[in-house]
Protein backbone atom coordinates (compact mmCIF):
# COMPACT_ATOMS: atom_id res chain seq x y z
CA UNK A 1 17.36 51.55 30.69
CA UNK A 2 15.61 48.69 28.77
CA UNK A 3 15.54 48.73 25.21
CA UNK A 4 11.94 48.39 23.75
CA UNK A 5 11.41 45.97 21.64
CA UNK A 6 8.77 43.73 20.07
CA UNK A 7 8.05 39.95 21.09
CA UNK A 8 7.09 37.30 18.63
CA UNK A 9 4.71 34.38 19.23
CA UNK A 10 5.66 31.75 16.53
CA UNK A 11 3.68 28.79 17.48
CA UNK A 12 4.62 26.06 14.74
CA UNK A 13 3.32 22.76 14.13
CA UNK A 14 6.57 20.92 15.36
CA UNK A 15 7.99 23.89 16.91
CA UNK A 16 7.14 27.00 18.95
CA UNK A 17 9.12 30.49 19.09
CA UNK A 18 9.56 33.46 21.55
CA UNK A 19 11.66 35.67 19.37
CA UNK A 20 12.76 39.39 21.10
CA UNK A 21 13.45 41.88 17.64
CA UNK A 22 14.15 45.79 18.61
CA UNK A 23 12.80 48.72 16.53
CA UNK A 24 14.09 47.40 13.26
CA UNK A 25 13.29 44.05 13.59
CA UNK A 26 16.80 42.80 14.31
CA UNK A 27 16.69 39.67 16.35
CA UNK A 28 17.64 40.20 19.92
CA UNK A 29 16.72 36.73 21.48
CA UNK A 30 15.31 33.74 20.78
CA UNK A 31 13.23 30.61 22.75
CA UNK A 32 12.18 27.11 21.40
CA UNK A 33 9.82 24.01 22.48
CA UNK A 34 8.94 21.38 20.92
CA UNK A 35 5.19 21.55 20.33
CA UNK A 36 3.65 18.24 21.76
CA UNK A 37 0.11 17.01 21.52
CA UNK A 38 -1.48 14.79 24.31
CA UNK A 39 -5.05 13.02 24.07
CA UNK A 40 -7.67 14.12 25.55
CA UNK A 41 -10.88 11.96 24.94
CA UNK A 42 -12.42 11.77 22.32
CA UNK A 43 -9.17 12.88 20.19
CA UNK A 44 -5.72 14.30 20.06
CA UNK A 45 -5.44 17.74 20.72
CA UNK A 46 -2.92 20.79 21.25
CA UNK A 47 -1.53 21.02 25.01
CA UNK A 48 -2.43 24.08 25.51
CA UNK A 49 -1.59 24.62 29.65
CA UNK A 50 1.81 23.93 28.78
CA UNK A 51 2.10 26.10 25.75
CA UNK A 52 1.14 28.73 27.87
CA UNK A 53 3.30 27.72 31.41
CA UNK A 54 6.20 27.77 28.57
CA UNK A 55 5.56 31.52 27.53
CA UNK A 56 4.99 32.98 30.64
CA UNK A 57 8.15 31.45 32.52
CA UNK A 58 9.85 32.23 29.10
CA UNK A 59 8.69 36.07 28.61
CA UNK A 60 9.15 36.62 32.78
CA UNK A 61 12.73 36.55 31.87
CA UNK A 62 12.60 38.20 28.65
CA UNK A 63 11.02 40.99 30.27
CA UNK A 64 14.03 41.52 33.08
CA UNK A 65 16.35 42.28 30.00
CA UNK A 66 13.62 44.00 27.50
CA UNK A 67 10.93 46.58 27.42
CA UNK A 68 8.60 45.07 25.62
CA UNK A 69 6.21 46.77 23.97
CA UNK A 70 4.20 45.02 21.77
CA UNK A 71 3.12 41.14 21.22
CA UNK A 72 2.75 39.95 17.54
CA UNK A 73 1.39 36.27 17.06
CA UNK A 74 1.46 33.49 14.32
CA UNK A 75 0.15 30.10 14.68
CA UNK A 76 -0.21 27.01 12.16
CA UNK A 77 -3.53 26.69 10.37
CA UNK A 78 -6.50 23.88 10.57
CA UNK A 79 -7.20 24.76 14.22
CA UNK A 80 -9.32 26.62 16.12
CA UNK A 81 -10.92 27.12 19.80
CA UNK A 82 -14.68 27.13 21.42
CA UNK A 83 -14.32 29.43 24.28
CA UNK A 84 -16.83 30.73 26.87
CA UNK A 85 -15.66 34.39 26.96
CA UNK A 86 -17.38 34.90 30.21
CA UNK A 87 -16.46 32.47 31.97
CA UNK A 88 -13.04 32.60 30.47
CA UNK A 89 -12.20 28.95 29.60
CA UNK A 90 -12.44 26.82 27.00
CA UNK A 91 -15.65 24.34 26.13
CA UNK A 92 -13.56 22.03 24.11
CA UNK A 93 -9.87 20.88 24.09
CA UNK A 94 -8.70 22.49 20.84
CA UNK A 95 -7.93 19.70 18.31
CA UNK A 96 -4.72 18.79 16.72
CA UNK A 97 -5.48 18.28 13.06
CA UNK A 98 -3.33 15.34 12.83
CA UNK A 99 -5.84 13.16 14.35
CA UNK A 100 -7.67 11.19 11.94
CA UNK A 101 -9.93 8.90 14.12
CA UNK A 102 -12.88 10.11 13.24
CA UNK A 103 -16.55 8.83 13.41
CA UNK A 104 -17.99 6.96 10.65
CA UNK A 105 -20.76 9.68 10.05
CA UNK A 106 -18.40 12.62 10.00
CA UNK A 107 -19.06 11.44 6.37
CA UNK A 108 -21.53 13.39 5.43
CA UNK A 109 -19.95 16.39 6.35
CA UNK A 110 -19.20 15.95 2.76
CA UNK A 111 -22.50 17.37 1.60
CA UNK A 112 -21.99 20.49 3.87
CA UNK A 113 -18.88 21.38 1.89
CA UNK A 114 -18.79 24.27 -0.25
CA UNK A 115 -17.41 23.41 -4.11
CA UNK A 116 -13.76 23.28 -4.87
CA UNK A 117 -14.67 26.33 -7.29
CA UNK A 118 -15.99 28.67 -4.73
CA UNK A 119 -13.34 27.93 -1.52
CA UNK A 120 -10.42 26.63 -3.23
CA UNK A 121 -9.98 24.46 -0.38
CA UNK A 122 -8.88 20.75 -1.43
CA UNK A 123 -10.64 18.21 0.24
CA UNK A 124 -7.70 16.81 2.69
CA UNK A 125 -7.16 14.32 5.18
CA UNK A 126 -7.35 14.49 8.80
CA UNK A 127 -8.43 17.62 10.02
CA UNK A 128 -7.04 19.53 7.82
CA UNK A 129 -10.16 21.31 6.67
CA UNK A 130 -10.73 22.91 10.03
CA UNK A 131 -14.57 22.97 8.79
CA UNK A 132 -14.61 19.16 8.99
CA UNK A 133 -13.00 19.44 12.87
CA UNK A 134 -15.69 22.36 13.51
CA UNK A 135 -18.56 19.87 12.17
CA UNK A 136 -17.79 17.24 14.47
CA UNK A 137 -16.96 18.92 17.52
CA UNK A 138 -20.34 21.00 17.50
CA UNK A 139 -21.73 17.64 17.65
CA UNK A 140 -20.23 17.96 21.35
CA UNK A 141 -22.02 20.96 22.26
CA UNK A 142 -24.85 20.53 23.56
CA UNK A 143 -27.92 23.25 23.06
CA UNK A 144 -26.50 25.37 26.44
CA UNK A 145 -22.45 25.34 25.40
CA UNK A 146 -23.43 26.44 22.00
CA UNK A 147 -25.32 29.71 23.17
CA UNK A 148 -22.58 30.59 25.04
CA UNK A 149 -19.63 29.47 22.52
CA UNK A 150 -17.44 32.22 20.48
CA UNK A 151 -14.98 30.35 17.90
CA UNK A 152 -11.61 31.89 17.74
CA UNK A 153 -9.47 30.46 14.98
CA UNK A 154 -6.22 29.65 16.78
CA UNK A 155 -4.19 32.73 16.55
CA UNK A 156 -6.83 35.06 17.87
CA UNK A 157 -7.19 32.59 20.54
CA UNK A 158 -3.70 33.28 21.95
CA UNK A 159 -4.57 37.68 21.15
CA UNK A 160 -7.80 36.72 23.25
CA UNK A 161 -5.91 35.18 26.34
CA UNK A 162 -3.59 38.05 26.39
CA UNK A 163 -5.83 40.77 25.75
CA UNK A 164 -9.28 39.31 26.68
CA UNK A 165 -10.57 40.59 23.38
CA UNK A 166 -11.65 38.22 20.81
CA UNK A 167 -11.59 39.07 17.03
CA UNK A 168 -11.62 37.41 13.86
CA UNK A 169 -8.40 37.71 11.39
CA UNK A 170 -8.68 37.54 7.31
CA UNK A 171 -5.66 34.95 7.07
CA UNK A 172 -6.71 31.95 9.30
CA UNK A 173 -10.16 32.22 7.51
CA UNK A 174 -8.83 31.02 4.42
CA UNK A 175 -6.45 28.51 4.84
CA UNK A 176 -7.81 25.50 3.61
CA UNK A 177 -11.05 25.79 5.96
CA UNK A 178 -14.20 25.23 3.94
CA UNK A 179 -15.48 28.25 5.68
CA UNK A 180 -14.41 31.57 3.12
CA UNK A 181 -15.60 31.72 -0.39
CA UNK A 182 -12.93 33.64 -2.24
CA UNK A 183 -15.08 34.74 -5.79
CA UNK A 184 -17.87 36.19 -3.39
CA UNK A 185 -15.12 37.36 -0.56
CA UNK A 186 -17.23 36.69 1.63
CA UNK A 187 -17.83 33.43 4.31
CA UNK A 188 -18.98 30.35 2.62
CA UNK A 189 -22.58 28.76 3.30
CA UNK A 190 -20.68 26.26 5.17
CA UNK A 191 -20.76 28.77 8.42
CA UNK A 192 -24.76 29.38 8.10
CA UNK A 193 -25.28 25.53 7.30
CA UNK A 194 -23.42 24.07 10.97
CA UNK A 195 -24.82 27.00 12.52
CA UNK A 196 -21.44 28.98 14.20
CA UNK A 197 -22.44 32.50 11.92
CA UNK A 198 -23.37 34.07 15.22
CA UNK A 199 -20.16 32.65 17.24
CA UNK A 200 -17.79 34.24 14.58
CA UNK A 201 -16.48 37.96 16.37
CA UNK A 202 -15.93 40.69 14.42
CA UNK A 203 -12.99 40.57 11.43
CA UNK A 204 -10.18 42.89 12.49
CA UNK A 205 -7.40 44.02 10.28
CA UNK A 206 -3.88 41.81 10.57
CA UNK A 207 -1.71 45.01 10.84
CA UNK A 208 -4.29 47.26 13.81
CA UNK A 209 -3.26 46.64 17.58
CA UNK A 210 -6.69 45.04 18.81
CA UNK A 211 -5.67 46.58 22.81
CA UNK A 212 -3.59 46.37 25.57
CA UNK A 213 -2.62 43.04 27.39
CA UNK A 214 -4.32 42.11 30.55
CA UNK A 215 -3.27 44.25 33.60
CA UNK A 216 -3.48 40.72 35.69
CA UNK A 217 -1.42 38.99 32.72
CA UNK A 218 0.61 41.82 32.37
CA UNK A 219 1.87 41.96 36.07
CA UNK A 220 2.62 38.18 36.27
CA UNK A 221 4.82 38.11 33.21
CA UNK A 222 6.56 41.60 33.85
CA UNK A 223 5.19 43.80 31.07
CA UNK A 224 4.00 47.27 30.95
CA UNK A 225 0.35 47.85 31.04
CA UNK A 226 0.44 49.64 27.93
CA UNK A 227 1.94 46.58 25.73
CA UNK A 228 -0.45 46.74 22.53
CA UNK A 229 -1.79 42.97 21.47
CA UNK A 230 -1.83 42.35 17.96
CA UNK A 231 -4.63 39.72 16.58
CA UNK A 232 -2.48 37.38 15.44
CA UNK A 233 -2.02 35.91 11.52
CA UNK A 234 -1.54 32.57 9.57
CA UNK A 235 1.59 31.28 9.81
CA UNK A 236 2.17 30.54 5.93
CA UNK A 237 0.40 34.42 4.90
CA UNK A 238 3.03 36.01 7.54
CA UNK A 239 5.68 34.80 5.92
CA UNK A 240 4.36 36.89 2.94
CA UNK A 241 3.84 39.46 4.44
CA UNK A 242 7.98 41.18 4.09
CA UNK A 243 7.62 40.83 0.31
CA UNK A 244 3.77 42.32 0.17
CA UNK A 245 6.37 45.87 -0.43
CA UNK A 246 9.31 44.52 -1.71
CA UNK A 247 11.29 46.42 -4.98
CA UNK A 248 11.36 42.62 -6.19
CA UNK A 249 9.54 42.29 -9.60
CA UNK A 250 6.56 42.26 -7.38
CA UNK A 251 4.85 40.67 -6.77
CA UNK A 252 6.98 37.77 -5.77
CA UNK A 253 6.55 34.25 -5.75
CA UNK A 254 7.77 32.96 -2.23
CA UNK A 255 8.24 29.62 -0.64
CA UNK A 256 7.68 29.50 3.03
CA UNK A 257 9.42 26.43 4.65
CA UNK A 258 9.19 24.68 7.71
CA UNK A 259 7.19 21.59 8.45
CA UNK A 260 5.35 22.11 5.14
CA UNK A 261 6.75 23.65 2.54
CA UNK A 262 4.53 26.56 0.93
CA UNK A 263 4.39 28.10 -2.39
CA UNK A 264 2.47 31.61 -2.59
CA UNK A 265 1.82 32.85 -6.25
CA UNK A 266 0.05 35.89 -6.13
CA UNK A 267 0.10 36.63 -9.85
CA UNK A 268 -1.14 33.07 -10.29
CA UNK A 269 -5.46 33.26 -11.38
CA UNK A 270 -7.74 30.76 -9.27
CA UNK A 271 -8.83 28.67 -12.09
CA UNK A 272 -5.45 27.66 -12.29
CA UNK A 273 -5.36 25.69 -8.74
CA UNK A 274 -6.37 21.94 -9.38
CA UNK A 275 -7.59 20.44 -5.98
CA UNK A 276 -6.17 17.02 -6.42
CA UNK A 277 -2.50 18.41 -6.12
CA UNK A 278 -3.01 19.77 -2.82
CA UNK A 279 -3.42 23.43 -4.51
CA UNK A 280 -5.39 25.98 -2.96
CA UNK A 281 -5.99 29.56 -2.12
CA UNK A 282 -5.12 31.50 1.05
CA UNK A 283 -5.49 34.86 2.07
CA UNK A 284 -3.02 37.67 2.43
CA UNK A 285 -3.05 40.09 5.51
CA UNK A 286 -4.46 42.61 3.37
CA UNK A 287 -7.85 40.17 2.10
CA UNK A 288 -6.58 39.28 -1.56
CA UNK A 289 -6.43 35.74 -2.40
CA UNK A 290 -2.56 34.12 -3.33
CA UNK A 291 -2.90 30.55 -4.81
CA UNK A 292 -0.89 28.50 -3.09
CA UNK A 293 1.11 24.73 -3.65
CA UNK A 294 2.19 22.75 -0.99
CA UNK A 295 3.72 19.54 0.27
CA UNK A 296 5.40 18.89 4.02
CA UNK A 297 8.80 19.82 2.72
CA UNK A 298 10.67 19.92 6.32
CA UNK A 299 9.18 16.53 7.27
CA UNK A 300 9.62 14.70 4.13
CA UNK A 301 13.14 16.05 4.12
CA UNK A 302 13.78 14.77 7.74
CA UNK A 303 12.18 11.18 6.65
CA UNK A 304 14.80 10.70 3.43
CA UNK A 305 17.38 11.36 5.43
CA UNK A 306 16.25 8.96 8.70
CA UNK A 307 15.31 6.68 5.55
CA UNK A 308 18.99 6.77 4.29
CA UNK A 309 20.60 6.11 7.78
CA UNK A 310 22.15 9.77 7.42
CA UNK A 311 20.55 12.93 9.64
CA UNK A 312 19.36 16.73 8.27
CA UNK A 313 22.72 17.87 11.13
CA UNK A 314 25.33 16.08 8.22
CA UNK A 315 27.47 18.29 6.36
CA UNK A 316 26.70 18.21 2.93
CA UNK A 317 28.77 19.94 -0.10
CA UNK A 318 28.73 20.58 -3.86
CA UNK A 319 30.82 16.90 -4.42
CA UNK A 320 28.15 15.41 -2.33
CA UNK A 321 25.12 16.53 -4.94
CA UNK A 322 26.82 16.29 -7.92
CA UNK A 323 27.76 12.16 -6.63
CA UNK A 324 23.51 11.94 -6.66
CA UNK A 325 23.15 13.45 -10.38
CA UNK A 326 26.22 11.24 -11.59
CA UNK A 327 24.86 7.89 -9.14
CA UNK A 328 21.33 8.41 -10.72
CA UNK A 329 20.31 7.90 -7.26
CA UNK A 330 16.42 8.97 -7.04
CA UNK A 331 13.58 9.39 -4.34
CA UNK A 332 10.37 9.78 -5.38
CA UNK A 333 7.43 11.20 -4.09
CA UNK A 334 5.29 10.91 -1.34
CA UNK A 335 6.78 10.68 2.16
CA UNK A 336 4.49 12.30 3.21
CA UNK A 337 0.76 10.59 2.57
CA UNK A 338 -2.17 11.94 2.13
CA UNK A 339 -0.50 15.75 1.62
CA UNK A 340 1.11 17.26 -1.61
CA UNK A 341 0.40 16.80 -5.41
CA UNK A 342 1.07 12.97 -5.09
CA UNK A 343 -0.62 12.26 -2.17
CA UNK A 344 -1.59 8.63 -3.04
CA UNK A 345 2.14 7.74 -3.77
CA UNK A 346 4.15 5.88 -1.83
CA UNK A 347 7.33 7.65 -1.74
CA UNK A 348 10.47 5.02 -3.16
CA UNK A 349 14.41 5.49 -2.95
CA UNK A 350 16.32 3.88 -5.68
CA UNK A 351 19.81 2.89 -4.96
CA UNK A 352 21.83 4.03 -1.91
CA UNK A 353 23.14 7.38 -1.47
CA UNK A 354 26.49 8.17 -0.20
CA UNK A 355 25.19 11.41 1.59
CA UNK A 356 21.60 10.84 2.43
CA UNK A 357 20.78 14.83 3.01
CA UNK A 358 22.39 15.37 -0.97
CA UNK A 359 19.30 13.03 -1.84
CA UNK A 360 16.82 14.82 0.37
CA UNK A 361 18.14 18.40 -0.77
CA UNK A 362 17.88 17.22 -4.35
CA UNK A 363 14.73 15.74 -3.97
CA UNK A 364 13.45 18.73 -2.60
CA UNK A 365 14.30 20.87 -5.14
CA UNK A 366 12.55 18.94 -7.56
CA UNK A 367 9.11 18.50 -5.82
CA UNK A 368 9.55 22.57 -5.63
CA UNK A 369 10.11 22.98 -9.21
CA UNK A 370 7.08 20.99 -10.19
CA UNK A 371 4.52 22.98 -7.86
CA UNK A 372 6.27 26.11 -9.27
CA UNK A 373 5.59 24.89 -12.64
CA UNK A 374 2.04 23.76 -11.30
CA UNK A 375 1.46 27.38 -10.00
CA UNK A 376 2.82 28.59 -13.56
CA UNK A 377 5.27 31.33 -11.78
CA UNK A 378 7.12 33.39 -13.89
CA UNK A 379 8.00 35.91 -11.52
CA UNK A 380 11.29 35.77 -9.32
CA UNK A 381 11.18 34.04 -6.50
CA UNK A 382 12.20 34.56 -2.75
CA UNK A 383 13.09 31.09 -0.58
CA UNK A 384 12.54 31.96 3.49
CA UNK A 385 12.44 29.64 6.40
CA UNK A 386 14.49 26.14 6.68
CA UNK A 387 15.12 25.62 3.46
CA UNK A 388 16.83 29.11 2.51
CA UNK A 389 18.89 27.92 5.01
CA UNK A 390 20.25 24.68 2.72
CA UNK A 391 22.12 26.71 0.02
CA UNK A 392 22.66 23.77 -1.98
CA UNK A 393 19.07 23.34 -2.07
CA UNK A 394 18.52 26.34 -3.41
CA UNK A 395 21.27 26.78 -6.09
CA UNK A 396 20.28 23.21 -7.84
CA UNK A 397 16.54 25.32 -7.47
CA UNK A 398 17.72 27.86 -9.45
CA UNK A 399 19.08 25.43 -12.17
CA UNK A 400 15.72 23.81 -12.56
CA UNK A 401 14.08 27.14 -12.99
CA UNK A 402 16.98 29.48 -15.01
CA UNK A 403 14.23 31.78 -16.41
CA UNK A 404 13.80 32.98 -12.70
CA UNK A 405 16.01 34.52 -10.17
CA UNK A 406 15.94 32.84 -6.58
CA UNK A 407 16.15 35.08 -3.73
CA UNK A 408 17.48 33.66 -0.55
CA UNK A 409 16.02 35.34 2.99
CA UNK A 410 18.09 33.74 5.84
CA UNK A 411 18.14 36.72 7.77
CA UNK A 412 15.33 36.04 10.21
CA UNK A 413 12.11 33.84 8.95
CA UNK A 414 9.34 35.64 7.33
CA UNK A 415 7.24 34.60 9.82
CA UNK A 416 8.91 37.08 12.57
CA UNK A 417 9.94 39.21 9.77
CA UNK A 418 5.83 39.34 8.84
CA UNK A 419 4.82 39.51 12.41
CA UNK A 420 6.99 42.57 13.16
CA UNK A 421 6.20 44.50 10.24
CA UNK A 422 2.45 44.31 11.34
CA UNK A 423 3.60 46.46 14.09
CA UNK A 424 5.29 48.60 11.87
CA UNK A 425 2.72 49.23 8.82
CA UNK A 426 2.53 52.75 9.05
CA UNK A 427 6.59 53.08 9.00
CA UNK A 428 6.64 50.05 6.00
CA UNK A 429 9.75 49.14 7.74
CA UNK A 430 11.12 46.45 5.80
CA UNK A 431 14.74 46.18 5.05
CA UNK A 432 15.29 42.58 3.41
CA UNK A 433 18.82 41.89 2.91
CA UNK A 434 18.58 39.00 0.52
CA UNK A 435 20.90 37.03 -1.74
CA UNK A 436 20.82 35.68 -5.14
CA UNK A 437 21.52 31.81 -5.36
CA UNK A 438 24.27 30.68 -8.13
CA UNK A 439 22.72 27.77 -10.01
CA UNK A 440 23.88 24.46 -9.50
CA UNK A 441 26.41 23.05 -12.23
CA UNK A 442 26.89 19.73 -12.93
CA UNK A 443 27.34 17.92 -15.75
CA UNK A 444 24.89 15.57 -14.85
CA UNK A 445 22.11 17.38 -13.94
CA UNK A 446 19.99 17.14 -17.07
CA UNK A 447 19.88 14.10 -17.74
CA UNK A 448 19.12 13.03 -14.18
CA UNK A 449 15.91 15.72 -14.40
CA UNK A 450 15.02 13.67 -17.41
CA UNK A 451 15.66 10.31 -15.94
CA UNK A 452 13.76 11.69 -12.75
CA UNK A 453 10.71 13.05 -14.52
CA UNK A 454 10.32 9.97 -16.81
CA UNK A 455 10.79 7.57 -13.69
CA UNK A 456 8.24 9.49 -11.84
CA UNK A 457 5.58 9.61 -14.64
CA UNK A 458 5.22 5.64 -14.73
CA UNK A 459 5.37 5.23 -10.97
């Protein structure tokens, strides 16, 4: 007999994941892609057809081994879909918000924007703002399309193909989208002013099945008719989602890593976020807002080390950091432009690292401890995703910041971790094994953070 079990959709900006977990959220298997965008005129968008050839070859022969009951979903934020729900298909190819070709006159989508002060969402580059995308792209529509358009922010648009239901989730509404304003709780007048209030479907809870899959989709990938479709969550807010119980001085401050790195302060007050350091507010699964700090942690850790001839695969060991506090060799933000609290930076190396990876774990556990300091966290803090996978990283992150404990979660992400528990709210079936990190000691370290800090001041 098959063992039932629950199947993750993890669709990442550089990767995507089909994880299997059984009852207790144990990891049973595991499929990756690389998530590729193609153009499609007039701009870059997601390729969706073979997102979706990829799962359904890829759960056909998950579902010979597993019974798989239920589908839980996460997808990157800044993107959404115009679909046609009757005619099942979409209007528009869904844009990757990477591409930054815009018109001239998307310009004055500037004095559609709500203030910083009632959306907490920065004003960012690219598409970032899925509001700016949105603005633009109706602007495609003509008077017919848009009568018939419903706009699915990008994890409900995968619940919608599988279930043929289309809902609205708290999470993907306020990440960074110009659309939600958090002091009212409410949507911002940035959905009445391009006109889509009457596209938006109805907001469903995070953690409620919204139906059963598709008997048509449901017979060509294997499953039983009775798999329940969940509506799908922010990537970033599912990672949070494992800790939203947790016995840790809750609540916790977590960093979610992966392409970005993400730092969720729910004690943290609003008026606290500062817009120019890439700070803003997101919402939890349960509609409270957690002030967030971010900056594209995985990538600019993969760029230091392409940078330094060396590759994030090297081995890397306590000798190997403490040579980069005792070198003084430095990198300094941004790597990453346009994103983070020096976006305008050019990111620098000084000197030449024997271990290029030592450089971009140390770096990276400096650019954490200043948005942790930015965030003001006090309380302890839990490290999930890539990075809790670097313990180096993470012990020279609990030197910086000895007045907190750092958890490390390298169990499963808290993505699927998230995604399974909203399966299993009613059983609050979480069962974090976590470990503390040691900090880092060197003799070094000190003065390098001073030499670092002062360096990075006058740059």
């Amino acid at each position: 007999m098959k063992q039932n079990c629950t199947l993750i959709f993890d669709v990442g900006k550089t990767n995507i994941k089909l994880v299997v977990v059984d009852n207790q959220g144990s990891q049973l298997d595991i499929v990756r892609k690389k998530n590729k965008s193609v153009y499609r005129k007039p701009y870059l968008s997601i390729d969706i057809d073979a997102i979706w050839q990829w799962f359904i070859k890829s759960v056909r022969q998950f579902s010979q081994k597993y019974q798989i009951e239920a589908i839980s979903i996460s997808t990157h934020g800044a993107t959404a879909a115009f679909v046609d729900l009757e005619g099942d298909e979409l209007l528009l190819p869904v844009m990757d918000y990477e591409f930054d070709d815009y018109p001239s006159e998307i310009s004055e989508y500037n004095s559609f924007r709500p203030p910083f002060n009632e959306s907490f969402s920065p004003s960012l580059p690219a598409g970032l703002n899925l509001g700016k995308q949105l603005f633009w792209q109706l602007k495609m529509l003509d008077e017919k399309k848009k009568k018939k358009a419903t706009l699915l922010f990008y994890p409900n648009y995968w619940s919608w193909r599988l279930s043929g239901i289309a809902t609205t989730e708290m999470t993907s509404i306020g990440c960074h989208t110009d659309l939600w304003d958090h002091r009212a709780n409410d949507f911002s007048n940035l959905v009445e002013n391009i006109d889509i209030t009457n596209m938006l479907p109805e907001i469903v809870s995070g953690f409620k099945p919204i139906g059963e899959i598709k008997p048509e989709i449901a017979q060509l990938m294997g499953l039983p008719d009775r798999c329940q479709i969940y509506p799908g969550v922010h990537d970033s807010n599912a990672a949070y989602i494992p800790y939203l119980h947790t016995d840790i001085n809750s609540p916790p401050t977590v960093i979610s890593s992966g392409t970005w790195a993400i730092i969720m302060s729910p004690q943290t007050p609003l008026h606290i976020l500062d817009e120019k350091k890439d700070m803003l507010a997101n919402i939890d699964v349960l509609g409270h807002p957690i002030c967030t700090a971010r900056y594209m942690g995985g990538r600019e850790f993969d760029t230091i080390c392409s940078l330094t001839g060396s590759s994030v695969k090297d081995e890397c060991n306590e000798e190997d950091i403490d040579d980069i506090f005792s070198s003084s060799v430095m990198a300094f933000p941004t790597f990453a432009m346009g994103c983070g609290p020096y976006s305008n930076i050019e990111g620098k190396i000084i000197g030449h690292p024997k271990n290029g990876k030592a450089l971009a774990t140390v770096y990276s556990a400096l650019m954490l401890d200043r948005l942790l300091t930015s965030l003001q966290s006090r309380n302890n803090i839990i490290v999930e995703g890539s990075f809790a996978k670097n313990k180096l990283l993470c012990s020279v992150l609990a030197a910086l910041r000895p007045k907190q404990k750092i958890y490390i979660n390298s169990n499963v992400s808290g993505i699927v971790g998230g995604c399974f528990l909203l399966t299993q709210w009613q059983n609050n079936n979480n069962k974090e094994s976590m470990t503390i990190a040691k900090p880092f000691r060197s003799a070094s370290l000190s003065k390098y953070v001073t030499e670092w800090n002062e360096k990075h001041s006058k740059s």
